[in-house]
Protein backbone atom coordinates (compact mmCIF):
# COMPACT_ATOMS: atom_id res chain seq x y z
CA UNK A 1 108.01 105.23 -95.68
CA UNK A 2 105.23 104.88 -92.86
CA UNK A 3 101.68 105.56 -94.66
CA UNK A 4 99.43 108.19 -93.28
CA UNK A 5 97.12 106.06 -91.76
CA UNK A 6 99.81 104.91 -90.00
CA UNK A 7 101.73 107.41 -88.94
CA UNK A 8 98.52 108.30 -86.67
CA UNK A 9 99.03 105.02 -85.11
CA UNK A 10 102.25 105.31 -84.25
CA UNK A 11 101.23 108.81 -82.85
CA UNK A 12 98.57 107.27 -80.94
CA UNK A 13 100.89 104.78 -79.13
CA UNK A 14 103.67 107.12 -78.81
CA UNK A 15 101.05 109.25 -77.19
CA UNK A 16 99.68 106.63 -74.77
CA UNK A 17 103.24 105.91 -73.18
CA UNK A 18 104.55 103.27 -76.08
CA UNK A 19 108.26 103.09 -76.84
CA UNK A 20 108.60 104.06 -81.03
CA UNK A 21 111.69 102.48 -83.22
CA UNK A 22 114.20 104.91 -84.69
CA UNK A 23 112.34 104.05 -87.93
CA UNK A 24 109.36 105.19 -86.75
CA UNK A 25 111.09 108.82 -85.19
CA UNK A 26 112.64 109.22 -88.55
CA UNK A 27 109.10 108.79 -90.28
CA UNK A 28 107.00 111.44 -88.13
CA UNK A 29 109.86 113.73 -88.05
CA UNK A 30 109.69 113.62 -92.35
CA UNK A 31 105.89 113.05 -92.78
CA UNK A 32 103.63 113.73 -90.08
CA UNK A 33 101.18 116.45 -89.70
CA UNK A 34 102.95 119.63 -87.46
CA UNK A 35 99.41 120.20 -85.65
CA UNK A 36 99.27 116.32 -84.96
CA UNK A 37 102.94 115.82 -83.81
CA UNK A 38 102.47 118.49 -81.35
CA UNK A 39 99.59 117.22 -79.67
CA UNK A 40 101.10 113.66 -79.26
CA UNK A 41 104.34 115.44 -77.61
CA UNK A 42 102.03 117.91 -75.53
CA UNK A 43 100.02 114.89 -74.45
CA UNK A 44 102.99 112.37 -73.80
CA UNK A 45 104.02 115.70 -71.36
CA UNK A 46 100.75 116.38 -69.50
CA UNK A 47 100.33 112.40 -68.57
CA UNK A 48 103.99 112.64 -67.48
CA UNK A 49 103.83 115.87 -65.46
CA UNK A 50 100.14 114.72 -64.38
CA UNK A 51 99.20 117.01 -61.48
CA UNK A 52 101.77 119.73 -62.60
CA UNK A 53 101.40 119.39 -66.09
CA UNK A 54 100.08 123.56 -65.70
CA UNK A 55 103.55 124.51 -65.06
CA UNK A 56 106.71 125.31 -67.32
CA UNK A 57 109.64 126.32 -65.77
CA UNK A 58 112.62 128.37 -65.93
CA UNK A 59 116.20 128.68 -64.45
CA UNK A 60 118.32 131.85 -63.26
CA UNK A 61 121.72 131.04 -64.04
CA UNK A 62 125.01 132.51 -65.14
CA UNK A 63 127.26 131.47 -67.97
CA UNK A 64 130.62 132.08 -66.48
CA UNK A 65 133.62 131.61 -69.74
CA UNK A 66 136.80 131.95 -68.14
CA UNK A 67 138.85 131.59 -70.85
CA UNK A 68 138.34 131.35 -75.02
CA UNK A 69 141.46 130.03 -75.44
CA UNK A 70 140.62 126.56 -77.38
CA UNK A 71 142.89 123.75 -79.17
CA UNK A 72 139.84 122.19 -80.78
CA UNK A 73 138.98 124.80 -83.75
CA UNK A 74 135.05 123.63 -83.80
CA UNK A 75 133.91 125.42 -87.29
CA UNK A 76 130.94 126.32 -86.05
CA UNK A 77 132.75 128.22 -82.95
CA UNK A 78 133.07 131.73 -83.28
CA UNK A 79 133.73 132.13 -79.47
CA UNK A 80 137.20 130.69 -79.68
CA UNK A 81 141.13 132.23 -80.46
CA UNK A 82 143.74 129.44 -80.97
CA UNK A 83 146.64 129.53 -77.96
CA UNK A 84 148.75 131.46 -80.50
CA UNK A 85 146.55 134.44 -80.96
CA UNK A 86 147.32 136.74 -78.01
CA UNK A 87 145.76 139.45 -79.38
CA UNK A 88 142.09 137.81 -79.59
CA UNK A 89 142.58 135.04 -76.30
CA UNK A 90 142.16 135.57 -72.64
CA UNK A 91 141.66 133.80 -69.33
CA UNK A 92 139.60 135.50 -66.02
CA UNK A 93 141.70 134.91 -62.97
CA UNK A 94 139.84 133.93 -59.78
CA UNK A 95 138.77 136.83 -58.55
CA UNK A 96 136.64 137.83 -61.56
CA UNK A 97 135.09 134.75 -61.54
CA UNK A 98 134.13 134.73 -57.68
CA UNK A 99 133.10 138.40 -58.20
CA UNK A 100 130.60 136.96 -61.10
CA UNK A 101 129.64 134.26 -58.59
CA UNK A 102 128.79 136.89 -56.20
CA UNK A 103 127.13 139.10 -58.63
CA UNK A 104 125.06 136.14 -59.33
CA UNK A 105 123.79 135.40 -56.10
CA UNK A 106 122.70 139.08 -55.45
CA UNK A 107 120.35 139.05 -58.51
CA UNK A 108 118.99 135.84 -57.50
CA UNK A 109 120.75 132.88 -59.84
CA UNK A 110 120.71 129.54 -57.98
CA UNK A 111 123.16 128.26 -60.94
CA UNK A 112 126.52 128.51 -62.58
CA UNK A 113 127.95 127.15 -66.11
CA UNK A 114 131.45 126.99 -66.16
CA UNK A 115 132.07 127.30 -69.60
CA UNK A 116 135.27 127.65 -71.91
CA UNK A 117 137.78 126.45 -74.44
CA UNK A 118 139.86 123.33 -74.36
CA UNK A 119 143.09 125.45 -73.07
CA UNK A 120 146.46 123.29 -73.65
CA UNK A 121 147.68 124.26 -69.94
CA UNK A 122 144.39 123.59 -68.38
CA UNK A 123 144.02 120.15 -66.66
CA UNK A 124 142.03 118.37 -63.63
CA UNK A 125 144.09 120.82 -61.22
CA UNK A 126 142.78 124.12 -62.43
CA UNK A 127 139.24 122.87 -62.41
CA UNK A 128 139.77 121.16 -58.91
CA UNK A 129 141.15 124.81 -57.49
CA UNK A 130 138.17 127.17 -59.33
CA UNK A 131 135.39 124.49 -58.19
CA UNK A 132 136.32 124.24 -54.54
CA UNK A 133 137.14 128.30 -54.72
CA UNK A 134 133.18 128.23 -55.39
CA UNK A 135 131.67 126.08 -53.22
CA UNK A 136 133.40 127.65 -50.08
CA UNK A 137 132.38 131.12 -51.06
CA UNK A 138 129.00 130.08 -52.48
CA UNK A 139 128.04 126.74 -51.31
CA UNK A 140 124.31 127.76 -51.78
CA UNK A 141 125.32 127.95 -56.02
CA UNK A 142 124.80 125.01 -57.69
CA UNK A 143 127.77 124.43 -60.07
CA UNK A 144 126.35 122.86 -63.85
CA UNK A 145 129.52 122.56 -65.84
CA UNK A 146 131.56 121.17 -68.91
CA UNK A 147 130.76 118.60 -70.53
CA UNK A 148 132.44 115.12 -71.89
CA UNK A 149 134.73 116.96 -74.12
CA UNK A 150 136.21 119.05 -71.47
CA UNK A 151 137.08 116.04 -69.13
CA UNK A 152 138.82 113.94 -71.94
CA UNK A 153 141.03 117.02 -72.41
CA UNK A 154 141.62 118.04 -68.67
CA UNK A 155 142.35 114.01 -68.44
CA UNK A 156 144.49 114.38 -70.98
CA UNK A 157 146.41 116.95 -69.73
CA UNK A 158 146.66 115.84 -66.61
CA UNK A 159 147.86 112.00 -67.37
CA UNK A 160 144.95 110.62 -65.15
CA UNK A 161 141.30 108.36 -66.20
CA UNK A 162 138.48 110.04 -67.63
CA UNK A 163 137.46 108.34 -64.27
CA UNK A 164 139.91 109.76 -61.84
CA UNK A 165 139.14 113.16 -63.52
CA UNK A 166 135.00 113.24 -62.28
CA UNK A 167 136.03 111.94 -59.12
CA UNK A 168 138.41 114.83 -58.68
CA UNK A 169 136.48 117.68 -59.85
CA UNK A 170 132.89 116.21 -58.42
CA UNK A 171 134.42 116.11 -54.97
CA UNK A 172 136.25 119.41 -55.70
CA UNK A 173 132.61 120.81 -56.08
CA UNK A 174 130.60 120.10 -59.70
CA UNK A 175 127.38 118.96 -59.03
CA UNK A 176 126.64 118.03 -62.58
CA UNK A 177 127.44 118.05 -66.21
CA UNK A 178 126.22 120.17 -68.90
CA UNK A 179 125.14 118.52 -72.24
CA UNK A 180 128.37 120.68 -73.86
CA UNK A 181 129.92 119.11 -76.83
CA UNK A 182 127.62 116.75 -77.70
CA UNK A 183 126.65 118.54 -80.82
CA UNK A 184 126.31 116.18 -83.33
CA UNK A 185 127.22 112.54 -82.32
CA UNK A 186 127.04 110.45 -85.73
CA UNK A 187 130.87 110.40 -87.00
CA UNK A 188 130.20 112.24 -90.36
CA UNK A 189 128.28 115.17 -89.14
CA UNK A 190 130.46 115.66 -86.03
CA UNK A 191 133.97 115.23 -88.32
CA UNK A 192 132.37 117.63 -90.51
CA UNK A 193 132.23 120.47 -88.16
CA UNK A 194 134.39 119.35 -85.04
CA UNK A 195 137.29 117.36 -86.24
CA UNK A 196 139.18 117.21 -83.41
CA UNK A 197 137.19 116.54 -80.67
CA UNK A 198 136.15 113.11 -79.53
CA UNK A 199 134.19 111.08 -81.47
CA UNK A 200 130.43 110.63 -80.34
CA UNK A 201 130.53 107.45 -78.90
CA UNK A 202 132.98 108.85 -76.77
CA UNK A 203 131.61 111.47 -75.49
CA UNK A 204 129.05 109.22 -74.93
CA UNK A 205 131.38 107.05 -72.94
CA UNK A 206 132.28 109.70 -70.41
CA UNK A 207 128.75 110.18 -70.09
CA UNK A 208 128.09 107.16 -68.81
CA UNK A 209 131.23 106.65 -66.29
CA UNK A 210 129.77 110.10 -64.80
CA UNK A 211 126.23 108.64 -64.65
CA UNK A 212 128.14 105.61 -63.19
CA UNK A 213 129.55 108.00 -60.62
CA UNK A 214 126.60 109.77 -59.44
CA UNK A 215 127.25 112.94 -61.55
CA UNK A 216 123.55 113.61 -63.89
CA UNK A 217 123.83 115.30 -66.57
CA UNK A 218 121.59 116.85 -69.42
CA UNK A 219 122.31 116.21 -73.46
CA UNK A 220 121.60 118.73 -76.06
CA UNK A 221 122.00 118.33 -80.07
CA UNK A 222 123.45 121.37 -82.29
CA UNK A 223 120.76 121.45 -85.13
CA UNK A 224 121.32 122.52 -88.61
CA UNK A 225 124.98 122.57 -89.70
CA UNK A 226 124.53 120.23 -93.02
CA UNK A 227 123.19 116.98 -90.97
CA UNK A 228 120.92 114.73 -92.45
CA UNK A 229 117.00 114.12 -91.03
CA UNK A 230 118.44 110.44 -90.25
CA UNK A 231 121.47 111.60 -88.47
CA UNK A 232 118.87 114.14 -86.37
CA UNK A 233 117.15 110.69 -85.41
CA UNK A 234 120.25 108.58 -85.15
CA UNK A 235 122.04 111.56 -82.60
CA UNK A 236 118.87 110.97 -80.36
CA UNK A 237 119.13 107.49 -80.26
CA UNK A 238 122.46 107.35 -79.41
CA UNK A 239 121.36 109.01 -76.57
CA UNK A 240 118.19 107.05 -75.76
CA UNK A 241 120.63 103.84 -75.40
CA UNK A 242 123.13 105.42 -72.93
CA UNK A 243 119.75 106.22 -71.06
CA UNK A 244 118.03 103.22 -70.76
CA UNK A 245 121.66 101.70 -69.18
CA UNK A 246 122.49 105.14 -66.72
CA UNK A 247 118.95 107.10 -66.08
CA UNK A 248 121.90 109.93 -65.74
CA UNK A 249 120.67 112.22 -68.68
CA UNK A 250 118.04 114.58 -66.75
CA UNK A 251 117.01 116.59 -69.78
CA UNK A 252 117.31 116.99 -73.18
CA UNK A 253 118.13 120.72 -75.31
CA UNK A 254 117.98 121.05 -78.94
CA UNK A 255 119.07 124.09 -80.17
CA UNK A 256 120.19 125.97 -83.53
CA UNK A 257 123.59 126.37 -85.35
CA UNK A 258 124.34 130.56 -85.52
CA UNK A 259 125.50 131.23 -88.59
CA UNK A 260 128.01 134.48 -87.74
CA UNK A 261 131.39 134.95 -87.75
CA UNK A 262 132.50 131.26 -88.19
CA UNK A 263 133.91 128.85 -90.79
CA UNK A 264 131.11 127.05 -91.79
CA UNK A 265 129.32 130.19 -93.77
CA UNK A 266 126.88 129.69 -96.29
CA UNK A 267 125.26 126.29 -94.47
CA UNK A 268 121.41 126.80 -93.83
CA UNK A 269 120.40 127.50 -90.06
CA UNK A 270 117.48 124.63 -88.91
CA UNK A 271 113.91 126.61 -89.51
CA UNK A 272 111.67 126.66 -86.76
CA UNK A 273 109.54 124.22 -88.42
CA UNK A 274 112.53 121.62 -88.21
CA UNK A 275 113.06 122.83 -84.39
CA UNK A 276 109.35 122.55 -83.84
CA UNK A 277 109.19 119.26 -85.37
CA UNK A 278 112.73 118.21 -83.77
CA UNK A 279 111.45 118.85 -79.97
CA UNK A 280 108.18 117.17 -80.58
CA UNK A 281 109.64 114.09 -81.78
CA UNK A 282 112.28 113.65 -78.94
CA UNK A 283 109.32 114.47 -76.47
CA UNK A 284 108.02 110.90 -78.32
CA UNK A 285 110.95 109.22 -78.62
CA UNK A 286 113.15 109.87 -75.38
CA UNK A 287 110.60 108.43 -73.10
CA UNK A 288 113.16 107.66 -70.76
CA UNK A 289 114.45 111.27 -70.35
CA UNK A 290 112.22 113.48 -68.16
CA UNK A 291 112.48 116.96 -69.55
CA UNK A 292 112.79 118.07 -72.85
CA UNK A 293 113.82 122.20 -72.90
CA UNK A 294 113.15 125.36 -75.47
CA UNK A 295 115.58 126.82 -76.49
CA UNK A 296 114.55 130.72 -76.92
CA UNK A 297 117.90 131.76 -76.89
CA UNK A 298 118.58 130.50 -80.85
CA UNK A 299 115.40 130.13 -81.83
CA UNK A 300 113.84 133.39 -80.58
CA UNK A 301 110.79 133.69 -77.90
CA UNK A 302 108.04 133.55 -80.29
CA UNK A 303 109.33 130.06 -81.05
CA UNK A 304 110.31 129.07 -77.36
CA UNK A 305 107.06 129.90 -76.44
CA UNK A 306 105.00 127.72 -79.06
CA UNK A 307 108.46 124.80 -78.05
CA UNK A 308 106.10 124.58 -74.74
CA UNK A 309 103.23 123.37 -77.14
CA UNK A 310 105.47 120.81 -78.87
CA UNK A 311 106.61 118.69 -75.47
CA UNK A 312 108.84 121.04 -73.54
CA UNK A 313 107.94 121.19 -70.23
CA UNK A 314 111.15 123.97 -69.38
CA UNK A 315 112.01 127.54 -71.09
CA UNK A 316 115.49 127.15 -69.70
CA UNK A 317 118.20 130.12 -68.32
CA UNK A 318 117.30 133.79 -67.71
CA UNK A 319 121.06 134.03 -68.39
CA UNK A 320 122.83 136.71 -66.35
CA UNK A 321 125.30 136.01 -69.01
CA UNK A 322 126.17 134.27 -71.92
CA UNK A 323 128.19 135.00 -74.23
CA UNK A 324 129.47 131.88 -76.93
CA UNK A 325 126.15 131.16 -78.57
CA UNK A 326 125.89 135.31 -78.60
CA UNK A 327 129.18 135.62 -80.12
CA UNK A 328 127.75 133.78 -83.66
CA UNK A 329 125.02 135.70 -84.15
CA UNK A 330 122.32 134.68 -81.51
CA UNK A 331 121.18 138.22 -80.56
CA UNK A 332 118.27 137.25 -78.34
CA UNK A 333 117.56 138.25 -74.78
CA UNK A 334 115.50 138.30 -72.34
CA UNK A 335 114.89 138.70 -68.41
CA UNK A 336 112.25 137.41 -65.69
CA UNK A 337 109.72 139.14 -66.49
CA UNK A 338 109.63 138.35 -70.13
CA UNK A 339 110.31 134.74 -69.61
CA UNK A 340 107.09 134.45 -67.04
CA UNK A 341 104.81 136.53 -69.56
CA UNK A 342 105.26 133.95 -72.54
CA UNK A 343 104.90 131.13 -70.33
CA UNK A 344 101.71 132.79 -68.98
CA UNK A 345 100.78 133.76 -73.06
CA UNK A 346 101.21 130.57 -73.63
CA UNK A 347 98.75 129.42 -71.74
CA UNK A 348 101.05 127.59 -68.64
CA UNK A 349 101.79 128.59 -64.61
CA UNK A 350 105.59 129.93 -64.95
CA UNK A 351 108.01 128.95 -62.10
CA UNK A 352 111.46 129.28 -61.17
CA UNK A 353 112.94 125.76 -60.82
CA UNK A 354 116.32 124.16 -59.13
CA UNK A 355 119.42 122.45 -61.36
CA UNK A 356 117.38 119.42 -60.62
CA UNK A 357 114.14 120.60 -61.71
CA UNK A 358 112.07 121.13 -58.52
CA UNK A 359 110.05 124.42 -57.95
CA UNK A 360 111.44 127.12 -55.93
CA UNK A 361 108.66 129.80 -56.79
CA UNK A 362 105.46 129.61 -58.60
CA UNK A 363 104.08 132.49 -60.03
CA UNK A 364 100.29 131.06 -60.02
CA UNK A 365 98.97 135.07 -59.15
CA UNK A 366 100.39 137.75 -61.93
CA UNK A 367 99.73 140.46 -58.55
CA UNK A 368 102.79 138.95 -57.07
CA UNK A 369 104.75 139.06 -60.27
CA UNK A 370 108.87 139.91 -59.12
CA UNK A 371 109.86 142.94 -60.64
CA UNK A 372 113.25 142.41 -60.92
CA UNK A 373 114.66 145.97 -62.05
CA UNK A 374 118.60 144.49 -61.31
CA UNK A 375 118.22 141.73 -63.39
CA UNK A 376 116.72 143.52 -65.72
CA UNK A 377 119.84 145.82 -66.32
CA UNK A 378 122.35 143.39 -65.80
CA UNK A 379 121.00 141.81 -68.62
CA UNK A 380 120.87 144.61 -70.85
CA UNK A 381 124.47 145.79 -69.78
CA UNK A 382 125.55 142.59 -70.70
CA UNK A 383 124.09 142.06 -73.98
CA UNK A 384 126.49 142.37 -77.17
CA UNK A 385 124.16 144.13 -79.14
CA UNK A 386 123.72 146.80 -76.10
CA UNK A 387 127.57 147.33 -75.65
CA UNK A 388 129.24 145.79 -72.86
CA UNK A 389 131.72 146.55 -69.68
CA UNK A 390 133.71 143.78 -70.87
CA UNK A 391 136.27 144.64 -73.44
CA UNK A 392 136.70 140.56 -74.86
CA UNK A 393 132.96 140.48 -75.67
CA UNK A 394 133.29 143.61 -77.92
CA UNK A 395 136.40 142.45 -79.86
CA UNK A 396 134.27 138.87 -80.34
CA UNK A 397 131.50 140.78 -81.27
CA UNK A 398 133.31 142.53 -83.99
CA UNK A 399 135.17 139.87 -85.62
């Protein structure tokens, strides 16, 4: 292990711009001082966002899950019903899902997440007919979608390449691709708790045809389901390789396992320590990845707001909806006006930003706050805990 002495060093270069091993990652993440790993991410941010380096921004999106129908059984999924189960699965037909588009528009989203289960009927076709349905009725919404797992099972499906597939559904209307299923990539964390998806090098793979393609994406890591500190540091370099080859990864999310009302019960959620100390280090050691993102919605906004003090430069989605995190136990929410105040608390000019990260809106006078009363209630009408018009939500909340 790195001595003290020396873990300041390798602080001090990481700080000043200077690439750090895996070894070294694994070392600060174990041993170094909280305090003194957050100022070497915050700094490695400001000289980064020099100029800017005030701001933190935010995104209004919707999660849009049209089905929860899933043939992949992830343990840690409490979202999902298996084909079979009628009673608990369900798909949104088109309309819904335009209407949600619409709805999103209205209270001022700029962004949708197509999200859902690996459904055994659903291949490049259905995607191909939902995405263009989109774009012609919303071309101004930016559509942020699936992931690598869900294009080697629509590919699957369909008979076609992982290639063919992106082509398809990029000119049908994606603009990009989520960082969905990465979870963990090392082979015995991710067999552990999602046996039957891809393995991480493949997801990986996909990645880097759609980088290939001209389809960015972000990556995320799913923190605290039995990995090791190593395979925390090993998942991020993974990543970090794929980067230095593509560029394609625009951000990177770490966020925390929810322990409810899934089959991996009993395993220890990631503190906020580990969080803390997990976003600070990938601030050092993805220096090739531009923006690292806090993720409130897991980890709560106390912690969010201090991840903006530990190398996040972005607060993420003031989601008009969102309901598979929700559905194992992540009960918090939060709308415009909350989001701005803790970036303003914590010190930083809030401001609404695009998929790709530039700034629609900042809020650099509080007088000219938004008071957004619609979002405000769509949120709350939405929210599991507050009851919901949606009758799927309430049977996933109570199971």
């Amino acid at each position: 292990m790195t001595e003290k002495a020396d873990l300041q060093s390798v602080l001090d270069r990481a700080a000043a711009g200077g690439r750090i091993t895996p070894e070294e990652a694994l070392d600060l993440y174990r041993s170094a001082p909280l305090h003194a790993l957050g100022a070497a991410a915050d700094a490695v941010r400001r000289r980064r966002y020099a100029g800017t380096e005030h701001i933190a921004t935010y995104i209004i999106e919707r999660n849009i899950n049209y089905t929860n129908v899933c043939v992949t059984a992830c343990k840690f999924c409490a979202f999902y019903a298996a084909p079979k189960d009628t009673k608990k699965g369900w798909t949104r037909d088109l309309d819904d899902i335009l209407r949600r588009c619409a709805e999103t528009v209205e209270l001022g989203g700029t962004q949708v997440m197509f999200q859902g289960g690996h459904h055994p009927d659903y291949g490049v076709e259905y995607y191909e007919k939902h995405f263009s349905a989109i774009k012609q009725a919303f071309p101004q919404l930016v559509i942020h979608s699936l992931g690598a797992s869900e294009v080697d099972h629509m590919a699957r499906i369909s008979g076609v390449s992982v290639e063919e597939a992106i082509q398809r559904i990029h000119a049908a209307g994606l603009d990009s691709f989520a960082g969905a299923g990465a979870e963990l990539l090392p082979e015995r964390p991710r067999k552990a708790i999602a046996p039957l998806k891809e393995s991480g090098e493949r997801w990986l793979e996909i990645m880097e045809t759609a980088h290939r393609l001209g389809v960015e994406s972000t990556s995320t890591m799913l923190m605290g389901t039995g990995e090791t500190n190593a395979e925390r540091i090993e998942h991020i370099r993974m990543i970090r390789d794929v980067q230095d080859r593509t560029g394609g990864f625009r951000a990177f999310i770490p966020y925390t396992y929810q322990p409810e009302n899934n089959h991996l019960k009993g395993r220890t959620q990631a503190s906020v320590f580990e969080y803390l100390r997990m976003l600070a280090v990938a601030r050092l050691f993805l220096d090739n990845i531009a923006h690292i993102q806090g993720s409130w919605l897991t980890v709560g906004k106390e912690a969010g707001q201090l991840s903006l003090h530990y190398g996040a430069d972005d607060l993420g989605s003031i989601m008009l909806e969102e309901n598979v995190v929700s559905s194992a136990g992540a009960k918090h929410r939060s709308n415009r006006m909350e989001i701005i105040d803790l970036i303003r608390k914590a010190g930083r000019v809030p401001a609404q930003r695009a998929t790709t990260y530039e700034h629609l809106l900042v809020h650099d006078d509080p007088a000219n706050d938004p008071v957004d009363e619609r979002v405000m209630s769509h949120i709350s009408s939405t929210a599991i805990e507050g009851g919901t018009a949606h009758p799927e939500l309430k049977l996933l909340a109570s199971n």
